[in-house]
Each structure stands twice: as structure tokens, then as C-alpha cells.
C-alpha atoms as a PDB file:
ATOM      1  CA  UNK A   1       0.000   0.000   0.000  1.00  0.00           C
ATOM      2  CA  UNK A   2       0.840   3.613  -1.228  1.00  0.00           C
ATOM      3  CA  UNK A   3       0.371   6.283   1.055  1.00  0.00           C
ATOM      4  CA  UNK A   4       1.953   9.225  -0.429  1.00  0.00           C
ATOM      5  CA  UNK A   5       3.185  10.039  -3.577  1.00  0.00           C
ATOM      6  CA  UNK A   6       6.305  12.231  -4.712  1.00  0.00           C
ATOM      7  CA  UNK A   7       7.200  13.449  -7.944  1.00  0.00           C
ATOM      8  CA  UNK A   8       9.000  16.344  -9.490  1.00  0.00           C
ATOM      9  CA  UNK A   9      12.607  14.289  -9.579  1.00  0.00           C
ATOM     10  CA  UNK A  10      15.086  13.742 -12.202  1.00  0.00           C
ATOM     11  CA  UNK A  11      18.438  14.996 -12.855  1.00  0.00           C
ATOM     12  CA  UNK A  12      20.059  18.419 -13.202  1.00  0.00           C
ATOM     13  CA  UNK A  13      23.445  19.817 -13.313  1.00  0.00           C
ATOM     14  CA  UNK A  14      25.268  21.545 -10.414  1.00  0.00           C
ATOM     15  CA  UNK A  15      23.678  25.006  -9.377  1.00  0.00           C
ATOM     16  CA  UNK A  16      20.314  24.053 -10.634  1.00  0.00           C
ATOM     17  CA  UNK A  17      17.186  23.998  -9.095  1.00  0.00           C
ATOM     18  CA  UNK A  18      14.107  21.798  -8.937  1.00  0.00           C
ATOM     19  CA  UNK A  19      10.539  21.278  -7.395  1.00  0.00           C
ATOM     20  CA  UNK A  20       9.114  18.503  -5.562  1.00  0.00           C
ATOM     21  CA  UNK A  21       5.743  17.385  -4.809  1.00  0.00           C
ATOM     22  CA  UNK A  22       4.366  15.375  -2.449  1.00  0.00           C
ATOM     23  CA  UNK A  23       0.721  14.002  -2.614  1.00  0.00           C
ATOM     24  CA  UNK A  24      -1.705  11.843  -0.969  1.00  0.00           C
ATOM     25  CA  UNK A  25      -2.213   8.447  -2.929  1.00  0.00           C
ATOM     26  CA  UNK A  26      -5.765   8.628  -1.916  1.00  0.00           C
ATOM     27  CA  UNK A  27      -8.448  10.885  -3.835  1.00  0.00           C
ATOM     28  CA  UNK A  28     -10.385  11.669  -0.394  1.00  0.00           C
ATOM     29  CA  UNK A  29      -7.385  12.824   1.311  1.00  0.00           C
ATOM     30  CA  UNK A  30      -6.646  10.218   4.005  1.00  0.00           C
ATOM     31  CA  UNK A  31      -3.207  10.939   4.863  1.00  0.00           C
ATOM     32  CA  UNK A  32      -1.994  14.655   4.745  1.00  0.00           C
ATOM     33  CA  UNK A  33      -5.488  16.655   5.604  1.00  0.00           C
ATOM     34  CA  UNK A  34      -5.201  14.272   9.094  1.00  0.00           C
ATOM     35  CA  UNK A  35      -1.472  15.183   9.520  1.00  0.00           C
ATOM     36  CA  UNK A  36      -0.137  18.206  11.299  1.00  0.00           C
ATOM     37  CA  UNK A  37       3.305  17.305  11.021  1.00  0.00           C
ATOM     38  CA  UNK A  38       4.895  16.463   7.629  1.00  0.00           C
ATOM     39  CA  UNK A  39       8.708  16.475   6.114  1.00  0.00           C
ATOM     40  CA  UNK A  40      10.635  15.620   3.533  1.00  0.00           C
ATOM     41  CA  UNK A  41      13.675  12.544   3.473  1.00  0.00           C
ATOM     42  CA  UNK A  42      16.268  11.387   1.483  1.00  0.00           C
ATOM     43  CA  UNK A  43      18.636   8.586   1.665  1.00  0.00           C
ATOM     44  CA  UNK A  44      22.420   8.753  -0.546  1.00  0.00           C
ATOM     45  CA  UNK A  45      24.299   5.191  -1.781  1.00  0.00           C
ATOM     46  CA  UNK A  46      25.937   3.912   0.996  1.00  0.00           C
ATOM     47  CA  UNK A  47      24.176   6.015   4.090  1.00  0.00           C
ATOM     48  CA  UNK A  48      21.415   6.327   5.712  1.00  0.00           C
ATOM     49  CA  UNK A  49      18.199   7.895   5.218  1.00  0.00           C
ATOM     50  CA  UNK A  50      18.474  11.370   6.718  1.00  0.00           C
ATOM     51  CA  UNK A  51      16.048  13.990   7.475  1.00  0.00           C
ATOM     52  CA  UNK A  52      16.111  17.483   6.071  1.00  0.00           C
ATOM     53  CA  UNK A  53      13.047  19.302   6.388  1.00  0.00           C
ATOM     54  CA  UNK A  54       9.839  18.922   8.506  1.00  0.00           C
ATOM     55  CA  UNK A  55       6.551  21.958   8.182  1.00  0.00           C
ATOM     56  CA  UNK A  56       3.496  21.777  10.511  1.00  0.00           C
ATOM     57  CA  UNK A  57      -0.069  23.148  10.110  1.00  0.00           C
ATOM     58  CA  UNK A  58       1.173  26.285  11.186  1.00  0.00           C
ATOM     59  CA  UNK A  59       3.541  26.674   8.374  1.00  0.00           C
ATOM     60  CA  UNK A  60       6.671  26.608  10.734  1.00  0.00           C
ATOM     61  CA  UNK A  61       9.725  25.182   9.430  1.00  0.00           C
ATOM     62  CA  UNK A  62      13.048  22.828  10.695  1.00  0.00           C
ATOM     63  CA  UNK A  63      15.756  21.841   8.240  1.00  0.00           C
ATOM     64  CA  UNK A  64      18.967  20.289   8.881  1.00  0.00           C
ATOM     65  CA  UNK A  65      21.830  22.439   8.143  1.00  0.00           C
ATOM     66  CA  UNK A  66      23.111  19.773   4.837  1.00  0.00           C
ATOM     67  CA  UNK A  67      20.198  21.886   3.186  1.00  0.00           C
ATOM     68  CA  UNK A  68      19.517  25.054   5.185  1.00  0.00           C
ATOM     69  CA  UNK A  69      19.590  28.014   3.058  1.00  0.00           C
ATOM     70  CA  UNK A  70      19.248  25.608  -0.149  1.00  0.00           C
ATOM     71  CA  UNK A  71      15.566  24.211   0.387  1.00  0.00           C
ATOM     72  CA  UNK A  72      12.156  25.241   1.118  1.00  0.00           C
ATOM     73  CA  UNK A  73       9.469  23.275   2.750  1.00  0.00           C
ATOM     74  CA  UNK A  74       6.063  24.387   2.012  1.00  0.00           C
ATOM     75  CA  UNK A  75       2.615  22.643   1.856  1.00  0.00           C
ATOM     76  CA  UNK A  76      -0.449  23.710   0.649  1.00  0.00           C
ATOM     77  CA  UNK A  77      -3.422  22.418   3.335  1.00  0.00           C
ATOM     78  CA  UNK A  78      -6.391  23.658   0.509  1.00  0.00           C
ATOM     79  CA  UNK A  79      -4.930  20.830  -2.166  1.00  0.00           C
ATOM     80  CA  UNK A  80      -3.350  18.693   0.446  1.00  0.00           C
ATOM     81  CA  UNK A  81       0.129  18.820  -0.943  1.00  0.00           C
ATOM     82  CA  UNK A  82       3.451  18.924   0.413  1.00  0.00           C
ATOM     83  CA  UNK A  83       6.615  20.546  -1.426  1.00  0.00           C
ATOM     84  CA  UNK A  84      10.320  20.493  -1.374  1.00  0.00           C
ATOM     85  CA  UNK A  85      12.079  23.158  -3.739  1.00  0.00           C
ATOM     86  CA  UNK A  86      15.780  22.691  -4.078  1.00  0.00           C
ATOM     87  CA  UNK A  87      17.964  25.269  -5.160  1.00  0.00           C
ATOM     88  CA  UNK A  88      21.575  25.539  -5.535  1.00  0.00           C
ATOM     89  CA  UNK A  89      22.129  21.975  -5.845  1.00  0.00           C
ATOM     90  CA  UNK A  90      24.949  19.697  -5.596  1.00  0.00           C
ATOM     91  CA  UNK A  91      25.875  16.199  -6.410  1.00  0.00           C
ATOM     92  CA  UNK A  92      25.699  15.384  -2.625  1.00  0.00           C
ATOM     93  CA  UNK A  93      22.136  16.347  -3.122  1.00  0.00           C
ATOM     94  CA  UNK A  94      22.102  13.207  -5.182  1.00  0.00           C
ATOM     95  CA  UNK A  95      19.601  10.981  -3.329  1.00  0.00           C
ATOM     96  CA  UNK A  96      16.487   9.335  -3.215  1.00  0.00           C
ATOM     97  CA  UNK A  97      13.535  11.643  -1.771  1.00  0.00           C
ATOM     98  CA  UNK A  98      10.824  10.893   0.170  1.00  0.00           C
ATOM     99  CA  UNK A  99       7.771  12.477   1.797  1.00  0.00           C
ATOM    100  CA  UNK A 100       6.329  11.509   5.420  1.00  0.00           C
ATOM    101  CA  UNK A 101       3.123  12.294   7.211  1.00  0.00           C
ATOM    102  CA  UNK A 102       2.809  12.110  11.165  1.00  0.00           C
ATOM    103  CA  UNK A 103      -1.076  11.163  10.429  1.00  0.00           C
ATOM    104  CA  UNK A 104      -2.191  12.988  13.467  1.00  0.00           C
ATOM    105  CA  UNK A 105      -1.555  15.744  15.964  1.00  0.00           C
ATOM    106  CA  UNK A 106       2.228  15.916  17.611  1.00  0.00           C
ATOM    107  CA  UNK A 107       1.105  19.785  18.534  1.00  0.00           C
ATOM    108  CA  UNK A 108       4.894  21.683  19.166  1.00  0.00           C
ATOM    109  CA  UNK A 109       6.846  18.207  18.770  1.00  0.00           C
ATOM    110  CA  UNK A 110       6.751  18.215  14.992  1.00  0.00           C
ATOM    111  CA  UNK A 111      10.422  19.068  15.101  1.00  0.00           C
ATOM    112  CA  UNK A 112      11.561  16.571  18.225  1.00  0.00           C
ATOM    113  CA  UNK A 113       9.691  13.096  17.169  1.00  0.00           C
ATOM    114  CA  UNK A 114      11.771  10.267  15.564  1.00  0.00           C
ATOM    115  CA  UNK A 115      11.610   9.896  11.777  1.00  0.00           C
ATOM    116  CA  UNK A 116      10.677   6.336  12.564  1.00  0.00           C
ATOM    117  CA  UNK A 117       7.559   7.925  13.861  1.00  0.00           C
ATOM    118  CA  UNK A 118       6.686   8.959  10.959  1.00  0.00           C
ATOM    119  CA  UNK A 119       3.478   6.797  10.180  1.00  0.00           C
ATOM    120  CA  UNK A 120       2.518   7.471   6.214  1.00  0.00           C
ATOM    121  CA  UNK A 121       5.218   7.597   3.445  1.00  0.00           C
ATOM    122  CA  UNK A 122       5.852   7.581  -0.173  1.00  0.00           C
ATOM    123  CA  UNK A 123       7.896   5.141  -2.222  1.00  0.00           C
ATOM    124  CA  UNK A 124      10.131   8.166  -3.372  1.00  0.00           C
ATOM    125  CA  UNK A 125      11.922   9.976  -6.122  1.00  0.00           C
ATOM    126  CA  UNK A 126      15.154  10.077  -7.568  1.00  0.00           C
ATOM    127  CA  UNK A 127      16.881  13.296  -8.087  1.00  0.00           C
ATOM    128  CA  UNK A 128      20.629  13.258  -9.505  1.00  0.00           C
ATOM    129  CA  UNK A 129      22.981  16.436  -9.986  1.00  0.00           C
ATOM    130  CA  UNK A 130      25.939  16.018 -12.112  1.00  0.00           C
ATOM    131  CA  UNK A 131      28.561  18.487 -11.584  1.00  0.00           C
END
């Protein structure tokens, strides 16, 4: 089973930007409406999935410092998306991305919880910057 879906990869050189979405997999809106909490993933050859950007309902942002400056997190609560836009990229961007959804209320812990608490995710999306 699906949860969430992510597109908007592929590649792009060094310096380059792109835009990715994140939605739910089901037309009612099962995951992200229910979620106050959401964030975006990614996991390199060889390491481990990190995280690099959460947003709650409020619209307040975390990112870790690998993409602070570089990435915004935004999400869009009319059409139930979530977003990632990457700019100034590098080939240790190079990763596979995914989107999570908390799937309920973590109220001011959006930014402390495990990603392993994370309860709905997509299968992700490739993005790959040659330099």
C-alpha cells in the first residue's frame, strides 16, 4: 500500500534547481489533511536515510543544516500537498527523496519526534545532480 506520492525528480546539473511534490495516494485525502506534522527525506548510496526538512499546520519550518539556506518546505493544506524546492544543488544532493506524514496531531513536537515515527510515506523519487 501507497500512502503518499512524490514526484518532481530527475536529474540536473550543479547550481540548478528543482521542485518537488508530495501528494496523498488517496483521492479523499486520508493521509496529509489528518497530519499536522509532515517532512521531507532522502537517503544517498551507501548512508542512511536522513532527514532534512519537517513543516506543521502552522507553516513553521526545521531543516537540517546539509540543506539550510538551499531548500524550502512548504505545503499547501487547501490541495493537500506537500513541497520540497531545491535550489543551488549539488551532487551530494544526489539521493532518493521521500515524503512523510505524522497522520495525526504531535502539537509543538513536529520538530523533536523520531523519523521512525513517521506513520505514512511515499515510495520516493530520484533526483541526480551532475557536476
Amino acid at each position: 500500500q501507497v500512502d503518499l506520492v512524490e514526484s518532481g525528480g530527475g536529474s540536473v546539473q550543479a547550481g540548478g534547481s528543482m521542485r518537488l511534490s508530495c501528494r496523498d495516494s488517496s483521492n479523499i485525502g486520508r493521509y496529509i489533511p489528518r497530519s499536522d506534522c509532515m517532512g521531507w527525506f532522502r537517503q544517498s548510496p551507501g548512508k542512511e536515510r536522513e532527514g532534512i526538512a519537517r513543516i506543521n499546520t502552522n507553516g513553521e519550518t526545521w531543516y537540517a543544516d546539509s540543506v539550510k539556506g538551499r531548500f524550502t518546505i512548504s505545503r499547501d493544506n487547501v490541495d493537500n500537498h506537500l513541497y520540497l524546492q531545491l535550489d543551488n544543488l549539488s551532487p551530494e544532493d544526489t539521493a532518493i527523496y521521500y515524503c512523510a506524514a505524522n497522520g495525526g496531531t504531535w502539537f509543538h513536537f513536529c520538530f523533536r519526534r523520531p523519523d521512525t515515527d513517521f506513520g505514512y510515506w511515499g515510495l520516493g523519487t530520484q533526483v541526480t545532480v551532475s557536476s
